[in-house]
N, C-alpha and C. Protein backbone atom coordinates (compact mmCIF):
# COMPACT_ATOMS: atom_id res chain seq x y z
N UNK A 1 11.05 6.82 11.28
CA UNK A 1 11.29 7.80 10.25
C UNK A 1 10.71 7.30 8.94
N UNK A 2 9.91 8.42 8.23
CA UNK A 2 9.38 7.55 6.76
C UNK A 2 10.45 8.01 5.97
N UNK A 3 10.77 6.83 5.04
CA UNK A 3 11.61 6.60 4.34
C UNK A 3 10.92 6.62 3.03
N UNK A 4 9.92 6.20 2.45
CA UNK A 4 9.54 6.48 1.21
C UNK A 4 7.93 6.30 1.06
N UNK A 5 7.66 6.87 0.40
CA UNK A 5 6.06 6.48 -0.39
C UNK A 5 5.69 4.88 -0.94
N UNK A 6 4.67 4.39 -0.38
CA UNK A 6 4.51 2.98 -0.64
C UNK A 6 2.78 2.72 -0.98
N UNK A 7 2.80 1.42 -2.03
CA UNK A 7 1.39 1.41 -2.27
C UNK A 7 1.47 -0.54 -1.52
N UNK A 8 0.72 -0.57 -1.20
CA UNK A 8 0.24 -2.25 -0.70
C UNK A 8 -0.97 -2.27 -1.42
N UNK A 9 -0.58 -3.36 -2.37
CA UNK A 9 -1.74 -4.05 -3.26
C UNK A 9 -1.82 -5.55 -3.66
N UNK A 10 -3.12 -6.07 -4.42
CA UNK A 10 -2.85 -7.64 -4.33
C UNK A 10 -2.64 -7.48 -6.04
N UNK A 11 -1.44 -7.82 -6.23
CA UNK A 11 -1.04 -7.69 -7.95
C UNK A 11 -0.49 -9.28 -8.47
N UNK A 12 -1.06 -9.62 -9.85
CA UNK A 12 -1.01 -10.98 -9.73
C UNK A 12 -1.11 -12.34 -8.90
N UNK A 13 -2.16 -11.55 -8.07
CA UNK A 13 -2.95 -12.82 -7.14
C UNK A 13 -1.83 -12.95 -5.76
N UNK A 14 -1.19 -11.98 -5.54
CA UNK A 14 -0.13 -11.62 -4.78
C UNK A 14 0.08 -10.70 -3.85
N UNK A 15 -0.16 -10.65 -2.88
CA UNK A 15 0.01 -9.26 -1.90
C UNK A 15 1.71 -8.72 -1.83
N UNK A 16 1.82 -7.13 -2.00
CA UNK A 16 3.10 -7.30 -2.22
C UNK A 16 3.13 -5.30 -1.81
N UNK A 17 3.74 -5.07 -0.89
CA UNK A 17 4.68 -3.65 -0.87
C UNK A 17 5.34 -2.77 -2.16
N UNK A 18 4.87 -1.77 -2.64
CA UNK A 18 5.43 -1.46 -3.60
C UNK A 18 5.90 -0.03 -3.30
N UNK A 19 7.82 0.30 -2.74
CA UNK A 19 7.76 1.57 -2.57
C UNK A 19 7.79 2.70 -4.27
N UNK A 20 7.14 3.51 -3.70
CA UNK A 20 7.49 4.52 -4.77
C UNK A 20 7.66 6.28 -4.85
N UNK A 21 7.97 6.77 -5.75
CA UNK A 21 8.71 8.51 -5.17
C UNK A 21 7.27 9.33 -4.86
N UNK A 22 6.31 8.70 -5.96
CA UNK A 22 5.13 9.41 -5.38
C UNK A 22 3.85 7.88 -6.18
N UNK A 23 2.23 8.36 -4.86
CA UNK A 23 1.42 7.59 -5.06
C UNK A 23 1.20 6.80 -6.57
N UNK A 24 1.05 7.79 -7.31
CA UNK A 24 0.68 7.64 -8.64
C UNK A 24 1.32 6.93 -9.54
N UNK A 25 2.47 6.92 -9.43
CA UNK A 25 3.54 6.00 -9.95
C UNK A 25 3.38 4.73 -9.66
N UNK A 26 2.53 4.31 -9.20
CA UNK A 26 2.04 3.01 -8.84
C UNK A 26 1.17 2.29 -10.36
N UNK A 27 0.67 3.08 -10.28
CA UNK A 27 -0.93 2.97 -11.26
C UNK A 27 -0.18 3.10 -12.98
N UNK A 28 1.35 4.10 -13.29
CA UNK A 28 1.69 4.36 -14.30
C UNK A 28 2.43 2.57 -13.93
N UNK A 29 3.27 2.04 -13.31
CA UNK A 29 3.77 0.86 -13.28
C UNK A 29 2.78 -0.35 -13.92
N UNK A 30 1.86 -0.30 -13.29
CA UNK A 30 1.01 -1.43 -13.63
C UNK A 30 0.50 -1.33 -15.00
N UNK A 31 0.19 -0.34 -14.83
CA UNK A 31 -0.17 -0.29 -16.65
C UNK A 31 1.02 -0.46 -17.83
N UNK A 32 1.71 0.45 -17.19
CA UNK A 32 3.29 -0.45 -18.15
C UNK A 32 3.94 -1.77 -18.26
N UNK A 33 3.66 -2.25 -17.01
CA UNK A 33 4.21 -3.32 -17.25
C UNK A 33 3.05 -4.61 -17.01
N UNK A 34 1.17 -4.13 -17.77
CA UNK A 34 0.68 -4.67 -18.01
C UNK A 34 -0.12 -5.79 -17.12
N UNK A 35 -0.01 -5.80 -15.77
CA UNK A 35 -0.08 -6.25 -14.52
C UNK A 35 -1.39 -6.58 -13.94
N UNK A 36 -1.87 -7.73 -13.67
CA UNK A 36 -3.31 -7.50 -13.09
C UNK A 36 -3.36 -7.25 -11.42
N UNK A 37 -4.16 -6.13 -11.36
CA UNK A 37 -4.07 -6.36 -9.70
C UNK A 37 -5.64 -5.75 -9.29
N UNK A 38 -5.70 -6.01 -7.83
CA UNK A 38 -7.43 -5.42 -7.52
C UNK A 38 -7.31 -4.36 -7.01
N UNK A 39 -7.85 -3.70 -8.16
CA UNK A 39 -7.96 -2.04 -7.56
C UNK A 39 -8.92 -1.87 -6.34
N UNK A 40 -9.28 -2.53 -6.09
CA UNK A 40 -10.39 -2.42 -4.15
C UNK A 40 -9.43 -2.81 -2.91
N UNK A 41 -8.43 -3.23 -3.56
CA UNK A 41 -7.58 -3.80 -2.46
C UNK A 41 -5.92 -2.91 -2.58
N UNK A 42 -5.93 -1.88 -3.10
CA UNK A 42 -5.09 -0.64 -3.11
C UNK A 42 -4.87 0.04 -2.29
N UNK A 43 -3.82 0.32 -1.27
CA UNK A 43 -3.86 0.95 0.24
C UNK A 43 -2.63 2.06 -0.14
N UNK A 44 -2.76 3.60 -0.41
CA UNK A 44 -1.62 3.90 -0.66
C UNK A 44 -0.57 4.74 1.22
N UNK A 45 0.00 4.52 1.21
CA UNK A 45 0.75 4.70 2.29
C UNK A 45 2.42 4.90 2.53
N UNK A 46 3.35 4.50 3.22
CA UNK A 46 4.50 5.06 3.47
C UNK A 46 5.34 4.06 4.06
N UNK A 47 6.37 3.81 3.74
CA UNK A 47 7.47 2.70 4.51
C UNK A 47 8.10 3.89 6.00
N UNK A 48 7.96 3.24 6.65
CA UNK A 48 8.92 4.06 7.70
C UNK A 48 9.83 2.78 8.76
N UNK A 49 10.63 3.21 8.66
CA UNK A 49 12.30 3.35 9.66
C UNK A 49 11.96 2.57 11.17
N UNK A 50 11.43 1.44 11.57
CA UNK A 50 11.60 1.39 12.84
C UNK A 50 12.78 1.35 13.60
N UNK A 51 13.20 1.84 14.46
CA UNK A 51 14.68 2.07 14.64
C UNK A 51 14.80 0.79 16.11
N UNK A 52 13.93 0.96 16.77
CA UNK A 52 13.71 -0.49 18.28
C UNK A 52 13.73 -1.53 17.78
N UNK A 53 12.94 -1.79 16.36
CA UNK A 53 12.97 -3.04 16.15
C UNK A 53 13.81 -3.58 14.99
N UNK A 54 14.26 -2.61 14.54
CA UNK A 54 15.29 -2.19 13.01
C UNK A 54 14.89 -3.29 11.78
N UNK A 55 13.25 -3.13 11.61
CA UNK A 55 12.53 -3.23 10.44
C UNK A 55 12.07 -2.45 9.54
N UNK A 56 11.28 -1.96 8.72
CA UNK A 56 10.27 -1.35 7.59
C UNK A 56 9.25 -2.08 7.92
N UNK A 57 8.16 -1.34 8.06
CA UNK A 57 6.67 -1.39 8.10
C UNK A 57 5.93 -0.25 7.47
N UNK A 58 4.53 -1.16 6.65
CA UNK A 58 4.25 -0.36 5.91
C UNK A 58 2.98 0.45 6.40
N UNK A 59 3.01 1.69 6.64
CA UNK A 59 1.74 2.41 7.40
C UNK A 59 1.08 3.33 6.64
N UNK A 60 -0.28 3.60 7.22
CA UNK A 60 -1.45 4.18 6.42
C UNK A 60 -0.90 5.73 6.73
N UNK A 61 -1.59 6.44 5.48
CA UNK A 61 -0.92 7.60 5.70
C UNK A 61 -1.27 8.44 6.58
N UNK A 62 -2.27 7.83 7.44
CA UNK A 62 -2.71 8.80 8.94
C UNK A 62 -1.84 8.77 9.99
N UNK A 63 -0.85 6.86 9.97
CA UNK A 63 -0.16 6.69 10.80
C UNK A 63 1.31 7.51 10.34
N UNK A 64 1.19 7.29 9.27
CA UNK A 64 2.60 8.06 8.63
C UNK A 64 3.09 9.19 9.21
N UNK A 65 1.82 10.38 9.11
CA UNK A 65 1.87 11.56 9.92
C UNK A 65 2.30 11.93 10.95
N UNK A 66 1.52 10.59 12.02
CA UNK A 66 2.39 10.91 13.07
C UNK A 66 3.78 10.51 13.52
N UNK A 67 3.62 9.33 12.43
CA UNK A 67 5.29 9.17 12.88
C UNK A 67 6.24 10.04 12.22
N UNK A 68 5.79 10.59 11.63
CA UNK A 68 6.87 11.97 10.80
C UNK A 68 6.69 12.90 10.96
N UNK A 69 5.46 13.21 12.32
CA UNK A 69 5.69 14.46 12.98
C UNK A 69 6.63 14.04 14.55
N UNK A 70 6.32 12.96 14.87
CA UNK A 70 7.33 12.18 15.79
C UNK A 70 9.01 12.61 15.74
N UNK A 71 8.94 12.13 13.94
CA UNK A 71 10.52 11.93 13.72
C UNK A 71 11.24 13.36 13.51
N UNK A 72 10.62 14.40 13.49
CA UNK A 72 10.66 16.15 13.07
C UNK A 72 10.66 15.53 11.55
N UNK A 73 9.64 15.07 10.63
CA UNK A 73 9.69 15.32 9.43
C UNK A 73 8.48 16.32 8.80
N UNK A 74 7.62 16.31 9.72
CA UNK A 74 6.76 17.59 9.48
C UNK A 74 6.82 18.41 10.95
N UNK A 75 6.11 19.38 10.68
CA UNK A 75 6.08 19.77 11.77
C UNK A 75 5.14 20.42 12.65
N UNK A 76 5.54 20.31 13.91
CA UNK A 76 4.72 19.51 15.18
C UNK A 76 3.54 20.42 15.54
N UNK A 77 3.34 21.61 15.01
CA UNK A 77 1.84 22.20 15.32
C UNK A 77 1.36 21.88 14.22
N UNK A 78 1.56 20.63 13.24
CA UNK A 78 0.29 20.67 12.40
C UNK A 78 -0.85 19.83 12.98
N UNK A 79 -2.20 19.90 12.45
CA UNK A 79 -3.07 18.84 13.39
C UNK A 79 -3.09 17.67 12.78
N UNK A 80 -3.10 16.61 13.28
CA UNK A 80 -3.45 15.26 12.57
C UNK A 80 -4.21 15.19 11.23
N UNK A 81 -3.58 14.86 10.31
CA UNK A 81 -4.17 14.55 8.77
C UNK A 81 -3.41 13.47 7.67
N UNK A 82 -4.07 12.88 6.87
CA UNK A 82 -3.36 12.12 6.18
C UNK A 82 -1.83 12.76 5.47
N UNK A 83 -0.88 11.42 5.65
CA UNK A 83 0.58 12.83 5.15
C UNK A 83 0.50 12.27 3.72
N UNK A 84 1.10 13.46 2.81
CA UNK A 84 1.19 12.83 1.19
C UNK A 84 2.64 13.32 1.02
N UNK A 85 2.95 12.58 0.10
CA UNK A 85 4.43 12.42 -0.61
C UNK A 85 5.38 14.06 -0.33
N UNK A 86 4.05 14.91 -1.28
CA UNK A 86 4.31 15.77 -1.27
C UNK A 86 5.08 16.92 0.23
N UNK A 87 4.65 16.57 1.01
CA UNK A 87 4.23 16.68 2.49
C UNK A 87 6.27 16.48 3.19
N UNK A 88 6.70 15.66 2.41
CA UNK A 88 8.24 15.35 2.75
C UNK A 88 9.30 15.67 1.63
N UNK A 89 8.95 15.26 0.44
CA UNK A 89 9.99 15.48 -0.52
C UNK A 89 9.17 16.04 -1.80
């Protein structure tokens, strides 16, 4: 089940998960709180719910799709496409 909007980036020489309510809020963070990170190495994507292995993993938003057409969070005659924030909440 996806649980939230997430960006994976290398920020202060650091690889690090960053969930957030939507993509963009990523980019207003860093700039607020002044942050160096590599914008080439910016993956924006989705935390989702493994429930077998009862972790969070962070997936690309192609994989997102299907696991949130999997979980009934979209729904199931759409065709495969990247999912966005918008797309759930």
């Amino acid at each position: 089940m996806i649980t939230a909007a997430a960006v994976k980036a290398v920020v202060n020489g650091e690889e690090h998960v960053f969930p957030v309510h939507r993509h963009g809020d990523f980019y207003l963070w860093m700039k607020y709180l002044h942050c160096n990170y590599d914008k080439s190495k910016v993956e924006q994507g989705f935390l989702d719910w493994n429930q077998l292995e009862q972790k969070t993993e962070f997936v690309s938003r192609e994989e997102a799709f299907e696991r949130a057409r999997w979980a009934g969070q979209v729904e199931a005659w759409k065709p495969p496409q990247p999912l966005y924030s918008e797309d759930l909440w």
